[in-house]
Protein backbone atom coordinates (compact mmCIF):
# COMPACT_ATOMS: atom_id res chain seq x y z
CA UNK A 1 -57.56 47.28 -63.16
CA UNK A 2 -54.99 47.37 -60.02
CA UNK A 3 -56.87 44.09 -58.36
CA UNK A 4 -55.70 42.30 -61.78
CA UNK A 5 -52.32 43.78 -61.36
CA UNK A 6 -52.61 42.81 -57.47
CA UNK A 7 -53.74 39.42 -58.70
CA UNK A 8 -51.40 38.98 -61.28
CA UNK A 9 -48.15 40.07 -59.04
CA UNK A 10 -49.39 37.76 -56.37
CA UNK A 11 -49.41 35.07 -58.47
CA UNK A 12 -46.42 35.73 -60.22
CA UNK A 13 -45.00 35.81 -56.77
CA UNK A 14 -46.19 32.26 -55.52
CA UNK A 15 -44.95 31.01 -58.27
CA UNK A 16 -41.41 32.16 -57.47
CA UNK A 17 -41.38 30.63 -54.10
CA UNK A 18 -42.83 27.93 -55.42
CA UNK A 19 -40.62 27.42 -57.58
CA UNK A 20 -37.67 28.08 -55.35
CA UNK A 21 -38.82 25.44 -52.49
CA UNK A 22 -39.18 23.22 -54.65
CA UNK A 23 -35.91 23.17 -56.63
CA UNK A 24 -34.68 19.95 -56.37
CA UNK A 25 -31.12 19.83 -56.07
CA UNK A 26 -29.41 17.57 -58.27
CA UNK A 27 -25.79 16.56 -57.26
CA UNK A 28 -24.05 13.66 -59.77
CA UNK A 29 -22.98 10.90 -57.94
CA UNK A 30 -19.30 9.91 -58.35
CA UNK A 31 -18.37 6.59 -59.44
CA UNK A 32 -15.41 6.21 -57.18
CA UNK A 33 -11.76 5.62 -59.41
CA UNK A 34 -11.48 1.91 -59.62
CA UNK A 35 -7.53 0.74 -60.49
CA UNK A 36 -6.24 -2.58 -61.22
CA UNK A 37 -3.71 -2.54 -58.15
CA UNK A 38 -6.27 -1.46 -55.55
CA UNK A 39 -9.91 -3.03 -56.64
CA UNK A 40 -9.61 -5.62 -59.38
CA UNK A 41 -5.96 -7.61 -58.47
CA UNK A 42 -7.06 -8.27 -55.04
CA UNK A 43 -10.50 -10.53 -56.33
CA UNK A 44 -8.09 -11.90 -59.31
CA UNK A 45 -5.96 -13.01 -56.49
CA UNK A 46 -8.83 -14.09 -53.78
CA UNK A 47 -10.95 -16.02 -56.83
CA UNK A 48 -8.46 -17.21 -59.53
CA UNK A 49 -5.74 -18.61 -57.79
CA UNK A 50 -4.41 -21.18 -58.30
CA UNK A 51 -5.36 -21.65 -61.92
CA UNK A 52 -4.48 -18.46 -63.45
CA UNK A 53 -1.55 -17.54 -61.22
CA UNK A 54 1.89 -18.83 -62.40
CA UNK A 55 3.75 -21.10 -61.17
CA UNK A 56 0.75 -23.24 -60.12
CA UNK A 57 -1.50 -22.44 -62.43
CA UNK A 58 -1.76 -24.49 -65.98
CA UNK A 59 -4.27 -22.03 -67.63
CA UNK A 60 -3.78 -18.57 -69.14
CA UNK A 61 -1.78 -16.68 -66.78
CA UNK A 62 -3.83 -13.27 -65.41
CA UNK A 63 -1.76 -12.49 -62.71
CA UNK A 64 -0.51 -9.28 -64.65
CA UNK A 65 -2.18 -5.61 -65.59
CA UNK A 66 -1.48 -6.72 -68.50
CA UNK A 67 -2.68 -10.28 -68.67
CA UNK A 68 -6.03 -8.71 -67.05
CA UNK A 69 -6.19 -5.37 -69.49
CA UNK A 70 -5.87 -7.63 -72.71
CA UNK A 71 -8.39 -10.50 -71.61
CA UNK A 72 -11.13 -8.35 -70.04
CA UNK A 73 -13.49 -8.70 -72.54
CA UNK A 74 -13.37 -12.14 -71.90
CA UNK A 75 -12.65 -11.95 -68.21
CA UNK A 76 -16.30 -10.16 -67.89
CA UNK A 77 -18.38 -12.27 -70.11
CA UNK A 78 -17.27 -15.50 -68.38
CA UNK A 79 -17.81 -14.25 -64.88
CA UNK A 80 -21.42 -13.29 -65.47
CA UNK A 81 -22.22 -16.57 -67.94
CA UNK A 82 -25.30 -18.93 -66.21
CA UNK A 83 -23.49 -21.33 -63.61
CA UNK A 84 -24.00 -24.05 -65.56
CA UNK A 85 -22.43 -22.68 -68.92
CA UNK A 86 -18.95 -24.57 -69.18
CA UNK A 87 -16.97 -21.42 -69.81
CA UNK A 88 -18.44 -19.98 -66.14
CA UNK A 89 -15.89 -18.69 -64.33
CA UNK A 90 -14.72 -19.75 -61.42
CA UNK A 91 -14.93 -23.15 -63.15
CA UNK A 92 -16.45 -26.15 -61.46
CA UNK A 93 -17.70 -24.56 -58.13
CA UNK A 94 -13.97 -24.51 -57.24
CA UNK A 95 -13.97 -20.89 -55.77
CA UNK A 96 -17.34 -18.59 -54.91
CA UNK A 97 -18.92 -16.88 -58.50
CA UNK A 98 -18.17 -13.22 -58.00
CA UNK A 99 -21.30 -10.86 -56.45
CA UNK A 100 -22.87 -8.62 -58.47
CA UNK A 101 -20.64 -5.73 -57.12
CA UNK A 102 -17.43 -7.74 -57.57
CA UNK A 103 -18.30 -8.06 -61.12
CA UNK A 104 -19.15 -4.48 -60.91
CA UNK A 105 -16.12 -3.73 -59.98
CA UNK A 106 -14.43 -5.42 -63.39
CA UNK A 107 -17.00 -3.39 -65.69
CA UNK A 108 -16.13 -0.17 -63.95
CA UNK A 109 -12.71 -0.43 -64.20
CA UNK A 110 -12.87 -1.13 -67.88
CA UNK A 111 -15.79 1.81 -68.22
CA UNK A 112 -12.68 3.89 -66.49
CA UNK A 113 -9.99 2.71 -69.30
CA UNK A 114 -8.34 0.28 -66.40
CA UNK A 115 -6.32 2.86 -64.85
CA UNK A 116 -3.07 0.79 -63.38
C-alpha cells in the first residue's frame, strides 16, 4: 500500500516538473501602429507621384488622408491585381509594384481603422 502511494506521489510529481519545463511561454506579437502620416503617405508619395499628386497629376488626386481613407478599398485591390491586369497599379511599369510588405503596410493600416 505505501509503494503505490510512493509510486503514485512520484509520479504525480514528474508530472509537475514536467509540466512546468515545459510550459511554453506564449507572448502575442504586436503589430506595430501603422498611421497615414508616418507609414502609408511616404510610399503614396515615393510610388504615385506624379499621377495622383495635384498639380501634376491628371488622375484622382490621393495626396490627402482623406483622398487615401475613402479610396482604400480600391487603393489595395489594384496594388495587388496580376501585373498584367490593366487596373495594376503603378500603371504601365512607370514606378516599381509595391513589395509584399509595402502592401502590407496599406492592409494594416486599414485593419488599424487608418489612424491619421
Amino acid at each position: 500500500m505505501k509503494k503505490i502511494i510512493l509510486i503514485t506521489a512520484g509520479f504525480c510529481c514528474l508530472m509537475i516538473l514536467q509540466n512546468c519545463g515545459s510550459s511554453k511561454k506564449t507572448t502575442a506579437v504586436k503589430t506595430p501602429e501603422v498611421s497615414f502620416g508616418k507609414d502609408v503617405l511616404p510610399v503614396m508619395q515615393a510610388r504615385c507621384t506624379p499621377c495622383h499628386f495635384p498639380p501634376d497629376g491628371r488622375k484622382q488626386a490621393l495626396n490627402t488622408y482623406a483622398d487615401v481613407k475613402t479610396n482604400i478599398a480600391e487603393i489595395i485591390n489594384r496594388i495587388k491585381l496580376p501585373h498584367t491586369d490593366d487596373k495594376f497599379m503603378p500603371w504601365k511599369n512607370k514606378k516599381p509594384a509595391l513589395s509584399d510588405s509595402l502592401i502590407n503596410v496599406f492592409t494594416e493600416w486599414q485593419k488599424q481603422n487608418m489612424p491619421e
